[in-house]
N, C-alpha and C. Protein backbone atom coordinates (compact mmCIF):
# COMPACT_ATOMS: atom_id res chain seq x y z
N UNK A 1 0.83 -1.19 0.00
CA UNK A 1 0.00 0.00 0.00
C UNK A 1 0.87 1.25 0.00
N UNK A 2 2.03 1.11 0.93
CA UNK A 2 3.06 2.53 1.07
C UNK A 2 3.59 2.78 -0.28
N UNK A 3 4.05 1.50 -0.48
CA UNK A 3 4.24 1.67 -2.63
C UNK A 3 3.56 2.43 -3.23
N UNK A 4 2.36 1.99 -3.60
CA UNK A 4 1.31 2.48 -4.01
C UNK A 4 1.09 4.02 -4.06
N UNK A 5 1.38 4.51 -2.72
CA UNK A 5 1.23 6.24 -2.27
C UNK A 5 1.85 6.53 -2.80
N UNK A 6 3.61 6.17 -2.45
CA UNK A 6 4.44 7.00 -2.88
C UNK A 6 4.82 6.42 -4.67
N UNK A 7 4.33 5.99 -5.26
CA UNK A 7 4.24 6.02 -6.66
C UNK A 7 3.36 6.68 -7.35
N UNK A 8 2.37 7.18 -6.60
CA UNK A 8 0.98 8.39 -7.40
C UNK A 8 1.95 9.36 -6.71
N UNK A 9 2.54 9.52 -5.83
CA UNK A 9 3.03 11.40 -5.15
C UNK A 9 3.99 11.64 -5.77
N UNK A 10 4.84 10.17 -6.07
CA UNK A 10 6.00 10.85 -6.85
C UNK A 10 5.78 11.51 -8.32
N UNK A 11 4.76 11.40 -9.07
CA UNK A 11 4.51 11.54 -10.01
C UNK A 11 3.67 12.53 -10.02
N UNK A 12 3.08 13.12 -9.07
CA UNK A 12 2.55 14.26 -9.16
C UNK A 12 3.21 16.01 -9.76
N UNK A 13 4.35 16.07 -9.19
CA UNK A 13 5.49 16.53 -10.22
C UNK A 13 5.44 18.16 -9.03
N UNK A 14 4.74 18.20 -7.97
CA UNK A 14 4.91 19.05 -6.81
C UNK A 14 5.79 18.53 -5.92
N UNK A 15 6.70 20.06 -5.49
CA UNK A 15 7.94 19.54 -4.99
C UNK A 15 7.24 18.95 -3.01
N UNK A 16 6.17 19.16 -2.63
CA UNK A 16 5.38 18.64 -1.12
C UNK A 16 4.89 17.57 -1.58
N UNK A 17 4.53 17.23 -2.61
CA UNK A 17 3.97 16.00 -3.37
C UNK A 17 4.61 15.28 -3.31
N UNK A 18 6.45 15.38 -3.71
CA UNK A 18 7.44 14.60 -3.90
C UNK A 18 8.20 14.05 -2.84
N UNK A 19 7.96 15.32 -2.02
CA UNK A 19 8.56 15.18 -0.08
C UNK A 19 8.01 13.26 0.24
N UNK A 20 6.43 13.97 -0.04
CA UNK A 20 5.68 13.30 0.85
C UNK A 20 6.03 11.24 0.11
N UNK A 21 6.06 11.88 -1.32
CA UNK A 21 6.41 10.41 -2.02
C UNK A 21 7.70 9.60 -1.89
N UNK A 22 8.74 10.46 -1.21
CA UNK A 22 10.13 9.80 -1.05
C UNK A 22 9.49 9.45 0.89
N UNK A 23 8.60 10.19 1.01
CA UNK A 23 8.75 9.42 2.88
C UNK A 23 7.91 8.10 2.49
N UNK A 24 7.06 8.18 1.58
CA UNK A 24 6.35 6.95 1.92
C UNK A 24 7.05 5.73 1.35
N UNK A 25 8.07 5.66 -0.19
CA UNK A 25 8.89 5.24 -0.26
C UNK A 25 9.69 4.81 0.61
N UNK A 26 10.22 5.08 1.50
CA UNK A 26 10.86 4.60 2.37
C UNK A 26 10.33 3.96 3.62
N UNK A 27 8.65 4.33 3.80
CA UNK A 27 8.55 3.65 4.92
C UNK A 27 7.86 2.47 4.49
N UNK A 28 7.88 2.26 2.82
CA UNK A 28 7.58 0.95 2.16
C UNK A 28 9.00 -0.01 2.20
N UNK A 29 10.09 0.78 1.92
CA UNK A 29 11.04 -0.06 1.78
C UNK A 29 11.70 -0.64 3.32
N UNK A 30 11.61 0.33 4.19
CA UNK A 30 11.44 -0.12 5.82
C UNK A 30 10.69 -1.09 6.10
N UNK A 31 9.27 -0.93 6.09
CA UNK A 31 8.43 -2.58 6.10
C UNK A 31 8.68 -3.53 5.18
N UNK A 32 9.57 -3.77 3.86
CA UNK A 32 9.52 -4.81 3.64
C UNK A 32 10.84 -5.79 4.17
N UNK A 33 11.74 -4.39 4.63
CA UNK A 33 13.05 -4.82 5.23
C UNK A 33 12.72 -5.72 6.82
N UNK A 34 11.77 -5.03 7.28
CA UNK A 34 11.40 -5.50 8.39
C UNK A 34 10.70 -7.44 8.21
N UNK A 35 9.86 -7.23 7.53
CA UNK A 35 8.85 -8.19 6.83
C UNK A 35 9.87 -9.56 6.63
N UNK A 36 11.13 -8.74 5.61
CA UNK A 36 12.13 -10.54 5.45
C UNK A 36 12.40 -10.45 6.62
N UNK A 37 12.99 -9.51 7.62
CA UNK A 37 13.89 -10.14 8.84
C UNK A 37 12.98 -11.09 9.71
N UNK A 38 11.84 -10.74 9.70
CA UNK A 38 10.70 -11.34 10.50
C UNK A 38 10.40 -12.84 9.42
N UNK A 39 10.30 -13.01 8.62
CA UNK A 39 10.66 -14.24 7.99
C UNK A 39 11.49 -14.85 8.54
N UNK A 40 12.89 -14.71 8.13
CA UNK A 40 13.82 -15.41 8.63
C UNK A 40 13.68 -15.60 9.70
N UNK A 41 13.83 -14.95 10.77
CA UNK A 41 13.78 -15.19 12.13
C UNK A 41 12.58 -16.31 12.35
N UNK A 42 11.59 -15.94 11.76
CA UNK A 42 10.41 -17.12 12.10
C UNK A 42 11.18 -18.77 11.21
N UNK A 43 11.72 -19.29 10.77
CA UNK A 43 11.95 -19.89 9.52
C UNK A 43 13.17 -20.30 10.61
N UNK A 44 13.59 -19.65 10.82
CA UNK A 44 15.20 -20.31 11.70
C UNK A 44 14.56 -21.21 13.24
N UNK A 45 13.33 -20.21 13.55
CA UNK A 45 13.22 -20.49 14.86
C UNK A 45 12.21 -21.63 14.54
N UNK A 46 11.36 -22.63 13.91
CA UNK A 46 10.57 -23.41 13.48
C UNK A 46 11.60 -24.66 13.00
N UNK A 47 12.69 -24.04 12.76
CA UNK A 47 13.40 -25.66 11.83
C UNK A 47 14.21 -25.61 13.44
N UNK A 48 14.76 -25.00 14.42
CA UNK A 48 15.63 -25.17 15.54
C UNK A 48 15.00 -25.76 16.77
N UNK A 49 13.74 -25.46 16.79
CA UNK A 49 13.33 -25.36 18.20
C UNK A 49 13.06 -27.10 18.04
N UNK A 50 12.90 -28.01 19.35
CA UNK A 50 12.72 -29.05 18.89
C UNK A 50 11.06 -29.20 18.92
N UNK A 51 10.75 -30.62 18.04
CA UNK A 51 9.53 -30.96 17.96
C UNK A 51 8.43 -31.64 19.16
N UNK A 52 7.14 -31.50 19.75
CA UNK A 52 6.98 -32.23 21.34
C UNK A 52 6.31 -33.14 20.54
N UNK A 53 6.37 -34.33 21.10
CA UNK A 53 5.42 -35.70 20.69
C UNK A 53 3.79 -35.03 20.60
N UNK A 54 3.44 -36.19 20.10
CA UNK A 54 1.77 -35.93 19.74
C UNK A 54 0.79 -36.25 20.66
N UNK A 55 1.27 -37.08 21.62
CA UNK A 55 0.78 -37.98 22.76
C UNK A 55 1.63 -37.33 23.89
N UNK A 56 1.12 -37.40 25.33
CA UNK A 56 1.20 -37.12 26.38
C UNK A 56 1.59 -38.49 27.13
N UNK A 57 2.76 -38.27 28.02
CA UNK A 57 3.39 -38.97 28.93
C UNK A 57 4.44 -39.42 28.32
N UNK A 58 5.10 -40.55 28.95
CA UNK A 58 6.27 -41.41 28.38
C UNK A 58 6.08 -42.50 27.10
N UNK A 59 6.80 -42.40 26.51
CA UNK A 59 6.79 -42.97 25.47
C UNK A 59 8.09 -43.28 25.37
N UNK A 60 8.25 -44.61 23.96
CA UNK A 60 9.51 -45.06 23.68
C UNK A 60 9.61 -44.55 21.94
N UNK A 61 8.01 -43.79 21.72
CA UNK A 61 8.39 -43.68 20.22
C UNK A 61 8.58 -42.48 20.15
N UNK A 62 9.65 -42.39 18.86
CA UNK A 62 10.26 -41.03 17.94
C UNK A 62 9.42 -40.05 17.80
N UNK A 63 9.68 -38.52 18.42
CA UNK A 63 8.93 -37.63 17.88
C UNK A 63 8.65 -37.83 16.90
N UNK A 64 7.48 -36.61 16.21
CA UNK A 64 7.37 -36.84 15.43
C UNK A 64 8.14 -35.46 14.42
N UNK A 65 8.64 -35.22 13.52
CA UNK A 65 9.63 -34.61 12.56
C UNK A 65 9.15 -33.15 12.09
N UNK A 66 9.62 -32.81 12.22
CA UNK A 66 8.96 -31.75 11.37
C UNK A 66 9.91 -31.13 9.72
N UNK A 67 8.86 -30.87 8.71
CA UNK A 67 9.29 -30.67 7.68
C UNK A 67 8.55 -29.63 6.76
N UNK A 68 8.65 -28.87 5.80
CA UNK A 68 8.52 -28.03 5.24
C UNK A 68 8.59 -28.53 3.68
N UNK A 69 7.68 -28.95 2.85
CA UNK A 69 7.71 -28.82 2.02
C UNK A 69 7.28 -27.80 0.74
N UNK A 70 7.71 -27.16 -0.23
CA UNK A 70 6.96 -26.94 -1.76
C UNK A 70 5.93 -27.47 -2.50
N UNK A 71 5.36 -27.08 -2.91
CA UNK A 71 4.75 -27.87 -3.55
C UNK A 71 3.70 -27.32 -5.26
N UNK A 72 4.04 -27.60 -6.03
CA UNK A 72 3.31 -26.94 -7.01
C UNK A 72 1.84 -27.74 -7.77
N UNK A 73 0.63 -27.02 -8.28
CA UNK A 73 -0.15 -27.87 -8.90
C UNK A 73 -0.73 -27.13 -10.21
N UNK A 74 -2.02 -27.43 -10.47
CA UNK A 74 -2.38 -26.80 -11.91
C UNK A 74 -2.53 -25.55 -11.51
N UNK A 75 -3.41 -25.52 -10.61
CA UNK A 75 -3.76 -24.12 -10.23
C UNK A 75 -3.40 -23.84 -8.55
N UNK A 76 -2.56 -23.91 -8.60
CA UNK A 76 -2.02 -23.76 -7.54
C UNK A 76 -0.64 -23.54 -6.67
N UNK A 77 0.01 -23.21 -5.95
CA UNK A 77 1.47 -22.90 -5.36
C UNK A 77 1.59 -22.68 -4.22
N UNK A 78 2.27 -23.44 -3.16
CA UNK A 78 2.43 -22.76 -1.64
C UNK A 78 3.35 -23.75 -1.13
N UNK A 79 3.46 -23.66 0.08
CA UNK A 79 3.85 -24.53 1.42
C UNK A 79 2.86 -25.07 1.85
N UNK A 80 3.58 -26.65 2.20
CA UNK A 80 3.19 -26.93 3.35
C UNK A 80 4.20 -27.86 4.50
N UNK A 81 3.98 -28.13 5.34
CA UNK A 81 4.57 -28.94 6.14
C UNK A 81 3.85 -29.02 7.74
N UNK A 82 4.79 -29.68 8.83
CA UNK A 82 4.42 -29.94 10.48
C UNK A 82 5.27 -28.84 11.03
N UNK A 83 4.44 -28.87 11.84
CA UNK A 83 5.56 -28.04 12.63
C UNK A 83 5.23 -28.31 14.18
C-alpha cells in the first residue's frame, strides 16, 4: 500500500507532493526490510526449536519430525509442512 502512495506522489510533479512520495517510499522499503527479517527469524526459529510428541506422557516412540515442504499444482502454489 506505502508503494502504491508513494508512486501516485511521486509523479505528481509538486515539490510537497514529492517530499511526501520519497517518505512513503521509504517507509515501504522499511516494512519490507522488516517483513524478510521477521521471515527469517520465524523460519530459523521453526526448523531449531525441537519438535513435542503428539501424545502425552512417556513414550519409547520417535517424535514426530517436522518438515517443510513446496509444492506446485495446476492451479495452484504454496507450502506446506508440520511443525
Amino acid at each position: 500500500m506505502s508503494g502504491a502512495i508513494a508512486f501516485s506522489k511521486k509523479n505528481a510533479g509538486i515539490d510537497e507532493q514529492q517530499n511526501a512520495g520519497y517518505r512513503a517510499a521509504d517507509i515501504a522499503t522499511g516494512a519490507f526490510i522488516v517483513a524478510g527479517v521477521g521471515a527469517v527469524v520465524g523460519v530459523v526459529w521453526l526448523l531449531t526449536t525441537p519438535a513435542k510428541n503428539a501424545t502425552s506422557g512417556p513414550t519409547t516412540a520417535t517424535p514426530e519430525r517436522r518438515f517443510v515442504r513446496p509444492y506446485v499444482g495446476l492451479a495452484s502454489i504454496g507450502v506446506e509442512g508440520r511443525f
